[in-house]
Structure formats: structure tokens, C-alpha cells
Protein backbone atom coordinates (compact mmCIF):
# COMPACT_ATOMS: atom_id res chain seq x y z
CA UNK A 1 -157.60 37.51 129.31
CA UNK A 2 -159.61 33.89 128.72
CA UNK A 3 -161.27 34.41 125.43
CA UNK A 4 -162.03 31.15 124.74
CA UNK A 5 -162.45 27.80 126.57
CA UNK A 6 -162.25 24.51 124.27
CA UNK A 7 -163.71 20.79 125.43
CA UNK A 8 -160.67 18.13 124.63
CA UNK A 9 -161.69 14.30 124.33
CA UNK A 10 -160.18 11.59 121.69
CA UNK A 11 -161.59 8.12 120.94
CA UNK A 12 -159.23 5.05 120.08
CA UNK A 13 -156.27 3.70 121.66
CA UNK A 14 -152.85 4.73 121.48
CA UNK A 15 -151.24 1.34 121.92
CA UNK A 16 -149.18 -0.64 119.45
CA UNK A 17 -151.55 -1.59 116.48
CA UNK A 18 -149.46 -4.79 116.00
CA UNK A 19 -151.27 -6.51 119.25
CA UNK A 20 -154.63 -5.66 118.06
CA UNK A 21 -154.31 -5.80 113.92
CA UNK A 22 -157.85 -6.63 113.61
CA UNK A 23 -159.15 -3.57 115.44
CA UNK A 24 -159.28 -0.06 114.61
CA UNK A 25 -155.85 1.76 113.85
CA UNK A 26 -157.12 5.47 114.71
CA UNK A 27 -156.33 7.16 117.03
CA UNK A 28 -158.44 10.80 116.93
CA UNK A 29 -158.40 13.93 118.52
CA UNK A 30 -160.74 16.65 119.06
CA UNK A 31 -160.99 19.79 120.73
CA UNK A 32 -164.15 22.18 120.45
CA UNK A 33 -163.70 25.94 120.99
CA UNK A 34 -165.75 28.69 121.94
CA UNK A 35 -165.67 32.14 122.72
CA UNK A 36 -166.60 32.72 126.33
CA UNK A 37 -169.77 35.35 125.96
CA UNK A 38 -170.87 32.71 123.46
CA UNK A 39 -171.04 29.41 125.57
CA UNK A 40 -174.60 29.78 126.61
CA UNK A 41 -175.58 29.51 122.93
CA UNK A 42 -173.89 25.82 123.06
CA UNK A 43 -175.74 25.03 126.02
CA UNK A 44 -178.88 26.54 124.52
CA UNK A 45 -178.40 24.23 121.46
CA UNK A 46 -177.92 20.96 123.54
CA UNK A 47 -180.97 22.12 125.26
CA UNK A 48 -183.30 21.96 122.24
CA UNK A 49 -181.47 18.99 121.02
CA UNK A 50 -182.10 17.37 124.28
CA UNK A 51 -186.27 18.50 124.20
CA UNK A 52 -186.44 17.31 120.59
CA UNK A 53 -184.87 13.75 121.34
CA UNK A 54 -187.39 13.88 123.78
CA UNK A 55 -184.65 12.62 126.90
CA UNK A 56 -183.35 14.00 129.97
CA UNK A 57 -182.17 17.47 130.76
CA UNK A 58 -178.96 15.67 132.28
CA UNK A 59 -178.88 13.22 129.36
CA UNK A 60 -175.13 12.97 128.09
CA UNK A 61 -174.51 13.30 124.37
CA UNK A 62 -171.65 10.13 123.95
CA UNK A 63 -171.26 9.01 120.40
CA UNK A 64 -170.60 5.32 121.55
CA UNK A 65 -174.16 5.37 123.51
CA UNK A 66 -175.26 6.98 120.52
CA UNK A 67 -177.92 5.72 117.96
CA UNK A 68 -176.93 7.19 114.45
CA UNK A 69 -180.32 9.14 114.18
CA UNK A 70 -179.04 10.90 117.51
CA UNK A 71 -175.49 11.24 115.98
CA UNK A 72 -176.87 12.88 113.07
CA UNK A 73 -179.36 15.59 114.94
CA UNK A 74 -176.54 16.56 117.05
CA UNK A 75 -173.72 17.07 113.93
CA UNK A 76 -177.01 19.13 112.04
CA UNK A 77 -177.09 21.63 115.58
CA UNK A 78 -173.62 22.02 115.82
CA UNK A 79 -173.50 23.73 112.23
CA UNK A 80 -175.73 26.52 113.82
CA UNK A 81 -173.29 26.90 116.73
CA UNK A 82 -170.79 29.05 117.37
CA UNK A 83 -168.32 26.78 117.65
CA UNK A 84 -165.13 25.66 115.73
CA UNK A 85 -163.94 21.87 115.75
CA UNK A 86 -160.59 20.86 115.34
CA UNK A 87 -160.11 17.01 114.37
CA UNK A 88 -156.94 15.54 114.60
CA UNK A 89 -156.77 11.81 113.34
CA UNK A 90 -153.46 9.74 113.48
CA UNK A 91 -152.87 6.27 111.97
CA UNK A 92 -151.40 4.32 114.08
CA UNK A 93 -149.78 2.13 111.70
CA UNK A 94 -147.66 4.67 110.32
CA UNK A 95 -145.72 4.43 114.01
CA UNK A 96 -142.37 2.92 113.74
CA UNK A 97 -141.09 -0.07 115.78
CA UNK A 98 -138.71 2.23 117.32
CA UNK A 99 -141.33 5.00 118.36
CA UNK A 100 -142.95 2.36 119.81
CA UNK A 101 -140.73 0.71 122.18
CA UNK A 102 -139.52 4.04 123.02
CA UNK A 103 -142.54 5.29 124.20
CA UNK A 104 -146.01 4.33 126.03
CA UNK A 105 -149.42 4.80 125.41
CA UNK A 106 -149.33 7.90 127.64
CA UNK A 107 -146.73 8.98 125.85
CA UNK A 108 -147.98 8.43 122.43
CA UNK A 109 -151.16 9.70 123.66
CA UNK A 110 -149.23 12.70 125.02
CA UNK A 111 -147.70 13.50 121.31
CA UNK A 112 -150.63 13.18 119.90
CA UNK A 113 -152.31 16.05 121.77
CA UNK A 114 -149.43 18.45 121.25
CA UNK A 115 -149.02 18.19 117.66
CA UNK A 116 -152.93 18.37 117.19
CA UNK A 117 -153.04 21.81 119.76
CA UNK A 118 -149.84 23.05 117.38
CA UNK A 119 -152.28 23.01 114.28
CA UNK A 120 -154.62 25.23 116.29
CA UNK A 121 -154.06 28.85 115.68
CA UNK A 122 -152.71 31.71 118.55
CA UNK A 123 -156.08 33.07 119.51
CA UNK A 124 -157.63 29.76 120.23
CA UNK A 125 -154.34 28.70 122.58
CA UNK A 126 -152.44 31.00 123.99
CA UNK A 127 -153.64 32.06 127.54
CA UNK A 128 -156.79 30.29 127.14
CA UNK A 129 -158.72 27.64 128.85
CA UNK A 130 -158.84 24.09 127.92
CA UNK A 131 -161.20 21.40 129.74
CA UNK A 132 -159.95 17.31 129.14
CA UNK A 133 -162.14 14.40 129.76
CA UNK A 134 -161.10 13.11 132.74
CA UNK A 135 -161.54 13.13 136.13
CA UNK A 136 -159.91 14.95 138.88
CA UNK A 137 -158.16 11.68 140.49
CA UNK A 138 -156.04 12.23 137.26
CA UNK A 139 -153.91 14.52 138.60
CA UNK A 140 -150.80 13.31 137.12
CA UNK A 141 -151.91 13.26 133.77
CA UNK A 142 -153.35 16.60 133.76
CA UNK A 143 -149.90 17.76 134.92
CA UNK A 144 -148.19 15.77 132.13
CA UNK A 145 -150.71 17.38 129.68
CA UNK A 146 -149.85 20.59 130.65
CA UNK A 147 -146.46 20.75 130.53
CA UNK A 148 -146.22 18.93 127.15
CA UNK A 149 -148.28 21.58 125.92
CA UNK A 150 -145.95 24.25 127.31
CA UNK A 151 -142.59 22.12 125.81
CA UNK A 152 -144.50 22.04 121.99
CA UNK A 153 -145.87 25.81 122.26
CA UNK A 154 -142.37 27.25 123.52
CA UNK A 155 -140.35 25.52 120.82
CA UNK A 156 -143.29 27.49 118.49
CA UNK A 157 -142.10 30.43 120.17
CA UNK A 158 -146.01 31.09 121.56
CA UNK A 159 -147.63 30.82 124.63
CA UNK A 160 -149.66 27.68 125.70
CA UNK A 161 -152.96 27.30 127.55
CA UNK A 162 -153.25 29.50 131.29
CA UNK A 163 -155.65 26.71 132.29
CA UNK A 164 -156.05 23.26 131.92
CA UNK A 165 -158.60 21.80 134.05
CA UNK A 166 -160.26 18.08 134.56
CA UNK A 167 -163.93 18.26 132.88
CA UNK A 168 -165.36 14.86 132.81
CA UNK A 169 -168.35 14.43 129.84
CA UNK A 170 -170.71 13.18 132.98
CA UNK A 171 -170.94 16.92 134.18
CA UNK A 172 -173.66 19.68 133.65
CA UNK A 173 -170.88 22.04 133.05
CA UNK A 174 -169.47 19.81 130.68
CA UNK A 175 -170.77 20.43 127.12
CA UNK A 176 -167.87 21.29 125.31
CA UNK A 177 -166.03 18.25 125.97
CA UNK A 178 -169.47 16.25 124.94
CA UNK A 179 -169.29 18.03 121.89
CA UNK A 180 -165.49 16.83 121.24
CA UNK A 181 -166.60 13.37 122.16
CA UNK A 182 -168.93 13.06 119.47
CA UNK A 183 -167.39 14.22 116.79
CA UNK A 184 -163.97 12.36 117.68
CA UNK A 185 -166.18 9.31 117.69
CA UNK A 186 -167.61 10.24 114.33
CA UNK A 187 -164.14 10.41 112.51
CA UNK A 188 -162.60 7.56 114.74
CA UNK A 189 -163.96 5.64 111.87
CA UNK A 190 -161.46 4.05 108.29
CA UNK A 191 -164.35 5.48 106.27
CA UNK A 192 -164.82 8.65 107.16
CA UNK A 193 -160.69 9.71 108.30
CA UNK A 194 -160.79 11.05 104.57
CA UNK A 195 -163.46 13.22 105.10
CA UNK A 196 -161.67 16.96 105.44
CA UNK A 197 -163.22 20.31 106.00
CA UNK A 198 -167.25 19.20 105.89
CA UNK A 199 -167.94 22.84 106.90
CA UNK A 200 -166.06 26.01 107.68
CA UNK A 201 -166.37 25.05 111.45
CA UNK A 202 -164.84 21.75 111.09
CA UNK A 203 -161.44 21.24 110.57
CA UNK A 204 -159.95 18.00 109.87
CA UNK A 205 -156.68 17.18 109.52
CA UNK A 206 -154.06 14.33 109.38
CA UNK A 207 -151.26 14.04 111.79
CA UNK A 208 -149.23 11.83 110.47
């Protein structure tokens, strides 16, 4: 039985840090989970969050279109959700040369996901349903997704997600993965990738 359904976005790019030294070197993932009878009190939330910022009922919470007074509101709602964030944040400069000529960005990007969804505990994984930022022309990686998961969740000896289904942010339906949008953007940061644990709901921790 689907208990819970989690949003899954990340923010930064999983290419070789070496071509890009100036730039950021996170790469972060999140994943927001709720428990099914609950959802309507996320969407409730993002509904009074939307009346008080005074915007549209379709308006999109993005932390890149974001301005920090918006950023803050939204992290200040989330605490009275019922939700649970994970936060998964890997330095990219830690990768060796020989990870990455052995591997892609999908790939990398690919790794990064599993070992992030292997810090997540049973109840929050195992035959339950997981929505990824991206669109349904992304059929392939959806498919690669999945069975990654099912390759690092067998080798746990545990079951892996029964759905995993293409949920991009732009949606009505899609507040979950807003919610892991905005809070990967708000770690994707040198600055804050220290910050661990800022409330029982949040977990943060580092992959590599």
C-alpha cells in the first residue's frame, strides 16, 4: 500500500568541476515526503502562502525565480507542514579523475540519487511513490532512475519505490516537487552546505 508520495528535484550540475572551477561545485539533492491523507495540508499551506504573497493561484514556488523575502516565507510554512525533507549535498570536487572519465553526467547524476534515496529510511521508500522533475518526453531517464533505484535498494536487501512517475514543478499537481526545488536551491549554496538538521523535518546530510 502507497503511504507516502515524495517530490524529487536537485539544483547544480553534475559535470566535471574542472571545466567550470569558477562556478559552483554542489551538486544537491532533495526529496520531500508526505503521507498520502496528509497532502492536502501541503497544498493548503502553498495556498495561504500564495494569498499572502499576494500572486497567482497557479504561481510556481522556484527558488531561482525567487526573491529571498519569498524564499524565506515559504522555508517559515514548511516548518508547520507535515512534511519531512531530505537534503543530500555532494561536492563535486571530491570526484576523482577516474570517476569522472568513467562516467557521465547522467551517470553521476544517477549515483547521486541512489545513495541520497539509501539514506532515506524503509517506510519512506519501499513500495512508495516518488514524483521527479521532469517531463514525460523523458522517458529514458525515468527508466534509468528507476532501475538504479531498484540495483542500490536490492543490494540493501529492501524494496525500492512501486512508482516513479514524471511530475514537472510547472503542474497544479505538482507541489511536492516545488517544495524539493526550493529547498535544494537553498542548500545548493558553499555557505549554507554546513548547515545540518535546522529542524526535526529537515535532514541534511553529506554524500561524499
Amino acid at each position: 500500500m502507497i503511504r507516502y508520495i515524495a517530490g524529487l528535484d536537485w539544483s547544480g550540475d553534475p559535470g566535471d568541476p574542472s571545466k567550470n572551477p569558477e562556478g559552483n561545485p554542489l551538486l544537491v539533492v532533495c526529496s520531500c515526503h508526505v503521507k498520502v491523507e496528509d497532502h492536502f495540508l501541503l497544498d493548503d499551506t502553498l495556498k495561504r502562502l500564495r494569498s499572502q504573497l499576494r500572486v497567482s493561484e497557479n504561481y510556481i514556488f522556484k527558488h531561482m525565480r525567487s526573491a529571498q523575502s519569498t524564499r524565506n516565507m515559504f522555508m517559515n510554512a514548511m516548518i508547520g507542514c507535515p512534511v519531512v525533507i531530505h537534503v543530500g549535498i555532494v561536492d563535486r570536487r571530491a570526484w576523482s579523475l577516474d570517476y569522472l572519465k568513467l562516467t557521465n553526467s547522467t551517470e553521476r547524476l544517477l549515483t547521486a540519487l541512489s545513495e541520497h534515496f539509501a539514506q532515506c529510511n524503509d517506510a519512506i521508500v519501499c513500495g512508495q511513490r516518488l514524483l521527479v522533475d521532469t517531463n514525460r518526453a523523458e522517458k529514458k531517464f525515468i527508466s534509468s532512475l528507476t532501475l538504479a533505484l531498484r540495483k542500490s535498494n536490492r543490494r540493501m536487501d529492501r524494496g525500492s519505490f512501486k512508482n516513479v512517475v514524471a511530475r514537472p514543478d510547472h503542474r497544479t499537481d505538482a507541489a511536492l516537487v516545488q517544495v524539493a526545488d526550493m529547498f535544494a536551491g537553498h542548500f545548493n549554496r558553499s555557505d549554507r552546505s554546513g548547515e545540518m538538521n535546522l529542524s526535526p523535518k529537515i535532514i541534511v546530510r553529506h554524500l561524499n
